[in-house]
Protein backbone atom coordinates (compact mmCIF):
# COMPACT_ATOMS: atom_id res chain seq x y z
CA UNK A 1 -15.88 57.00 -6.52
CA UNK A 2 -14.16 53.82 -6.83
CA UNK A 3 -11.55 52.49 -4.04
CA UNK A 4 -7.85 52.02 -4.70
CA UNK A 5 -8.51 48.37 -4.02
CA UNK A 6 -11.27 48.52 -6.77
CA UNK A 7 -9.22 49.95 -8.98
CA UNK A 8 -6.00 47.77 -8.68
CA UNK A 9 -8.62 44.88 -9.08
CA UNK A 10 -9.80 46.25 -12.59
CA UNK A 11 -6.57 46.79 -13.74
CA UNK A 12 -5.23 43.54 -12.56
CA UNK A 13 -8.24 41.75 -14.45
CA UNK A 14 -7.17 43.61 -17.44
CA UNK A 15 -3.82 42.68 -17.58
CA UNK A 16 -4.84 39.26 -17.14
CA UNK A 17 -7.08 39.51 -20.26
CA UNK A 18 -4.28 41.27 -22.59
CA UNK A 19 -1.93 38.64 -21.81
CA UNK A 20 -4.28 35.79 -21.58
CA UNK A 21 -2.48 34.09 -24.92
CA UNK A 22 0.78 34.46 -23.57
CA UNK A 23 -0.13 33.21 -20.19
CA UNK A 24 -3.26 30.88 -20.53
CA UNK A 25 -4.47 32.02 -17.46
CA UNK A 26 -8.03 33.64 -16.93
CA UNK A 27 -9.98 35.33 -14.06
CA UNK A 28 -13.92 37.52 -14.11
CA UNK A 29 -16.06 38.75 -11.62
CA UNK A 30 -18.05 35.48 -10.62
CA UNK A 31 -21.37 37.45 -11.15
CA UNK A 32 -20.04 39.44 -13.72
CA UNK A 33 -20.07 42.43 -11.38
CA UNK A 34 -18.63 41.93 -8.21
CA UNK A 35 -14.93 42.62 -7.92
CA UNK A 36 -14.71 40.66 -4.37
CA UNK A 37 -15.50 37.68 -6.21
CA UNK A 38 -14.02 35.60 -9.09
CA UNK A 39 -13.86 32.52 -11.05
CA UNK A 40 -10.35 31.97 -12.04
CA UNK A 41 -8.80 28.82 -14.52
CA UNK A 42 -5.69 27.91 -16.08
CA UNK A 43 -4.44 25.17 -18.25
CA UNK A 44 -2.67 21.86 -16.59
CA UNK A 45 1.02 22.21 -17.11
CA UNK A 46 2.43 20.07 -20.46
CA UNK A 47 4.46 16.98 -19.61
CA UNK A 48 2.44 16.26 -16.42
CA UNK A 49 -0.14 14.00 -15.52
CA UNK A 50 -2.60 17.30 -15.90
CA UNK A 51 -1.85 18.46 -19.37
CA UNK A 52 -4.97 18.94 -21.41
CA UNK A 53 -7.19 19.65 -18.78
CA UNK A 54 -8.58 23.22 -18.08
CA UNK A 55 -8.77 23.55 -14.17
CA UNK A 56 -11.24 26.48 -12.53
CA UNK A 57 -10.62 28.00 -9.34
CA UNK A 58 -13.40 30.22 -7.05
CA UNK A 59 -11.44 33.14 -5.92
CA UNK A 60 -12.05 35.27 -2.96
CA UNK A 61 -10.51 38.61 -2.63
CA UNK A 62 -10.59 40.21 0.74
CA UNK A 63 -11.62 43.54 1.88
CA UNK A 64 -7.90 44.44 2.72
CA UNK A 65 -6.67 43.00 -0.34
CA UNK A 66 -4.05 43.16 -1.71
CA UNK A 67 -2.23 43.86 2.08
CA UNK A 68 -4.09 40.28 2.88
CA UNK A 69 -3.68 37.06 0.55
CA UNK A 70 -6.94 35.90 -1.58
CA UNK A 71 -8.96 32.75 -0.76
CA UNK A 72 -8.85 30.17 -3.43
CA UNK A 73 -10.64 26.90 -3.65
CA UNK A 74 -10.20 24.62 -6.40
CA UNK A 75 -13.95 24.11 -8.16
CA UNK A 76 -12.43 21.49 -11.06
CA UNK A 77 -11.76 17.77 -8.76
CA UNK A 78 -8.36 17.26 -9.12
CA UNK A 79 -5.52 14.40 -7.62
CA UNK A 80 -2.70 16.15 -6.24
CA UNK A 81 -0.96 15.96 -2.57
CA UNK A 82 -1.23 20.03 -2.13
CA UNK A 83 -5.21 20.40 -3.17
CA UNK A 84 -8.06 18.14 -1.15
CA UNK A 85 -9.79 15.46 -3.20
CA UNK A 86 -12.39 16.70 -1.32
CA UNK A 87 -12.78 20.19 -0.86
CA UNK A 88 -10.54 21.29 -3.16
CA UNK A 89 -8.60 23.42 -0.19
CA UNK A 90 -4.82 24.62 -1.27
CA UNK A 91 -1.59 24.19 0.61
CA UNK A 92 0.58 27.17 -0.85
CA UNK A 93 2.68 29.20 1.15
CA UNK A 94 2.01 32.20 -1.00
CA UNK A 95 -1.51 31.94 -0.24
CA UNK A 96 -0.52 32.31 3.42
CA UNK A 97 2.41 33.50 5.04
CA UNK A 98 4.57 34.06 2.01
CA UNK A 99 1.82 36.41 0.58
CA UNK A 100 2.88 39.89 -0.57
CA UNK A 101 0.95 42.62 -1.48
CA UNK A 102 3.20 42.89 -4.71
CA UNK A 103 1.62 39.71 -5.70
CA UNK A 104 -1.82 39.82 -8.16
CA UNK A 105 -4.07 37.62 -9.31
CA UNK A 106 -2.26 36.59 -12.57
CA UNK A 107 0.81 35.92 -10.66
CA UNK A 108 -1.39 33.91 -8.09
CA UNK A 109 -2.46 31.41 -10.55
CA UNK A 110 0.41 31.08 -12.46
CA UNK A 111 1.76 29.73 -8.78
CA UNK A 112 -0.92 27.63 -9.05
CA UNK A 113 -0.11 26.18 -12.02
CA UNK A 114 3.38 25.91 -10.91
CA UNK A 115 2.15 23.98 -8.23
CA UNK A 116 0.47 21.31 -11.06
CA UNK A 117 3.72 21.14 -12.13
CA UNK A 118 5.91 20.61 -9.20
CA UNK A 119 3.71 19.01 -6.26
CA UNK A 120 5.09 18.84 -2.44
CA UNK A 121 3.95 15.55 -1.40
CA UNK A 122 6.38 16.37 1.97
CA UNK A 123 3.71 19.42 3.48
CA UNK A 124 0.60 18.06 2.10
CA UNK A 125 -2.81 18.79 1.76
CA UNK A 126 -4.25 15.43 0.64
CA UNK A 127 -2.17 12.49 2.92
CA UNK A 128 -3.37 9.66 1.01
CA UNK A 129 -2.16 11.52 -2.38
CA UNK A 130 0.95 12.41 -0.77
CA UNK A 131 1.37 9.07 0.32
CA UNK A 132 0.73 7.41 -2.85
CA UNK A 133 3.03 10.00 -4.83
CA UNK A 134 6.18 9.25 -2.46
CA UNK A 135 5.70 5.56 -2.59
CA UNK A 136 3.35 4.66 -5.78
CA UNK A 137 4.33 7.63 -8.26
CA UNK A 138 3.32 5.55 -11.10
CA UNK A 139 -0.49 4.61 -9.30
CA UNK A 140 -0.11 8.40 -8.91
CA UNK A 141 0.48 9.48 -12.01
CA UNK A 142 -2.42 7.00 -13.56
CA UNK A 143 -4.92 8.74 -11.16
CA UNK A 144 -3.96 11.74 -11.15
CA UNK A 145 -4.60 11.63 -15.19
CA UNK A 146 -7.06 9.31 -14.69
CA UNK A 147 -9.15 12.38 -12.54
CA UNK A 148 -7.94 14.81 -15.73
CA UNK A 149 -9.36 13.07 -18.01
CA UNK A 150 -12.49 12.37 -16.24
CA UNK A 151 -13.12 15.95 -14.62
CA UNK A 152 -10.91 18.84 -16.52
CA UNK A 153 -11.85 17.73 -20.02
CA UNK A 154 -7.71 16.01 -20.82
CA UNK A 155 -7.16 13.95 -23.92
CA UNK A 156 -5.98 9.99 -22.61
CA UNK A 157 -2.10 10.26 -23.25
CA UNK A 158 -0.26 6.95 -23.20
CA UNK A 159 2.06 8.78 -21.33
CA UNK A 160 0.44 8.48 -18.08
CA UNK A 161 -0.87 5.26 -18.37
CA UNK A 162 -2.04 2.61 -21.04
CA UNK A 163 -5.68 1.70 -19.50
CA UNK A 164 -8.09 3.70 -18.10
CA UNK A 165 -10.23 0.66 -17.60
CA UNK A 166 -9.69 0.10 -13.49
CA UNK A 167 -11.66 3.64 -11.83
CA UNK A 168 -9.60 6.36 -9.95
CA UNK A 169 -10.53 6.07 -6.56
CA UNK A 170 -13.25 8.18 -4.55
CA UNK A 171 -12.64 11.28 -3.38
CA UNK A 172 -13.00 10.83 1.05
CA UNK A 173 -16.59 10.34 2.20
CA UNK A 174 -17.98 13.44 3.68
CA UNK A 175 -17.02 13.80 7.50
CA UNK A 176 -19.34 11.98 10.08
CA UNK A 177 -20.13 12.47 13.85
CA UNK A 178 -17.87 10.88 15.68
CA UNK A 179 -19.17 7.78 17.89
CA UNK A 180 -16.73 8.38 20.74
CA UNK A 181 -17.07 11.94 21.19
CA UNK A 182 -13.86 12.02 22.78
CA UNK A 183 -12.14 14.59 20.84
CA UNK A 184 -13.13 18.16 18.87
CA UNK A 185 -15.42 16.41 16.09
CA UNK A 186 -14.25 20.15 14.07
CA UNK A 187 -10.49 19.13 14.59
CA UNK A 188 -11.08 15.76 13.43
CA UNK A 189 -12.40 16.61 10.65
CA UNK A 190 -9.30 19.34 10.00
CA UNK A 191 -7.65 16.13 9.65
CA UNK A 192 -10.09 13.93 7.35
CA UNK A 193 -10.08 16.30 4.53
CA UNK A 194 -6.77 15.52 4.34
CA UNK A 195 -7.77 12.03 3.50
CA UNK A 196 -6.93 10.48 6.83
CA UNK A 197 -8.97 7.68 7.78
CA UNK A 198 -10.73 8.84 10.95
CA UNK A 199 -10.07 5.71 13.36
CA UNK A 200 -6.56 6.53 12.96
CA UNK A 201 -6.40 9.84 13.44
CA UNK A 202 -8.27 9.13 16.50
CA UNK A 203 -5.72 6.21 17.66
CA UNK A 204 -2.97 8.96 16.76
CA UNK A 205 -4.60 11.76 18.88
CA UNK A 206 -4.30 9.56 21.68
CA UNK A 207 -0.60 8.55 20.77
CA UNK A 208 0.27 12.03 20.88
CA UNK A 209 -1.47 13.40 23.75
CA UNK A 210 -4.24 15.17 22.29
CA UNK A 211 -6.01 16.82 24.81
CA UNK A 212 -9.78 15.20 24.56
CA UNK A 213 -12.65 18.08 24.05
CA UNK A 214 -14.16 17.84 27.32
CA UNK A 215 -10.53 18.55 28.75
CA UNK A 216 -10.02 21.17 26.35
CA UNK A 217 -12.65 22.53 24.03
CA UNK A 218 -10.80 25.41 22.59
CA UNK A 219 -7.33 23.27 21.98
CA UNK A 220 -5.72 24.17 18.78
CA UNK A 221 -2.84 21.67 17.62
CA UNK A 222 0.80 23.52 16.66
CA UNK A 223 2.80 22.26 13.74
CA UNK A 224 4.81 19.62 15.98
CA UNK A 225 1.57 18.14 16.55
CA UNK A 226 -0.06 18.26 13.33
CA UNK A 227 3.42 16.23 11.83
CA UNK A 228 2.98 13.74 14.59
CA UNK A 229 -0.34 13.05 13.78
CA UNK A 230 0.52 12.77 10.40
CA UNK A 231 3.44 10.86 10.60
CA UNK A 232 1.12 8.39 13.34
CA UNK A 233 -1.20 7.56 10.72
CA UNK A 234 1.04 7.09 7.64
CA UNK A 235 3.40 4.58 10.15
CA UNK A 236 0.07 2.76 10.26
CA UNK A 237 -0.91 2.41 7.01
């Protein structure tokens, strides 16, 4: 016999596929069987750098779902301040504390489109996107199409930009060992996939009073911290 949490899944997949014209949004079992697993996508938003592009997402759904929020991951490389170049990671409050079980799937990436349309380059996920949208919006908005084109399948608008010739930069190089070894190599790298450069955010740990790992191994940085850091490296820049 199939769970309640089974059965809210099915129905919440079906929904999604009766109103998939209205909505353009889509989500399946990853497998094809599995309902703790999907592979979600959406279109970009019109009148934004994204338009055009079809963007997939690797859903997670929880065993206490939907009392706890899904995981999501973006799988299509995109350029915006709230998803990582790298990992694809999403900052979105309602995939954290402003979840609520009243929420579904549909209505999860239809936020997520949302946030395609209206990025928060003041809490981000990506600093050097953030950084670039707040003081280069027009670099940003030639990358960020530039990366549309390039990895969700867009159309070049003129809109955006008028040559594609110069590349959109790299996503961040893949975290490495740290040399020093003087702080938590794990909460170093929190900070690199937000595309921090990693001598900086080791100069800013040390402007801040980050404890070093051998003084405390198990340290975890609050918010305060985390926006000093942040602000540290962007002062620097």
């Amino acid at each position: 016999m199939s769970s309640s949490r089974e059965r809210r899944i099915v129905k919440e997949l079906a929904d999604i596929n009766a109103d998939q014209e209205k909505t353009r949004v889509y989500a399946a079992p990853h497998d094809g069987v599995s309902l703790s697993t999907l592979d979600g996508k959406f279109q970009g938003p019109p009148d934004t750098p994204y338009e055009g592009g079809i963007y997939e997402v690797f859903i997670e759904l929880p065993d206490e779902y939907p009392f706890k929020p899904p995981e999501i991951k973006f799988k299509t490389p995109i350029w915006h301040p709230n998803i990582s170049s790298q990992s694809g990671a999403i900052c979105l409050d309602t995939l954290r504390t402003a979840w609520s079980p009243v929420q579904t799937i549909k209505t999860t990436l239809l936020s997520l489109r949302a946030l395609l349309e209206s990025p928060n380059p003041n809490d981000p996920q990506d600093a050097v996107v953030a950084r670039e949208m707040l003081y280069e919006p027009a670099k940003f908005a030639f990358n960020a199409h530039s990366w549309a084109v390039k990895h969700a399948g867009a159309t070049l608008s003129d809109k955006f930009t008028h040559d594609l010739s110069a590349p959109p930069p790299s996503a961040p190089p893949a975290a490495k060992e740290l040399e020093s070894g003087e702080f938590n190599p794990r909460l170093v790298d929190r900070f690199a996939d937000m595309g921090l450069p990693r001598q900086t955010i080791i100069s800013a740990f040390r402007d801040v009073g980050v404890p070093s790992h051998r003084a405390n191994p198990s340290y975890e940085p609050d918010g305060g911290v985390i926006d000093a850091v942040v602000q540290r490296v962007f002062a620097t820049q």
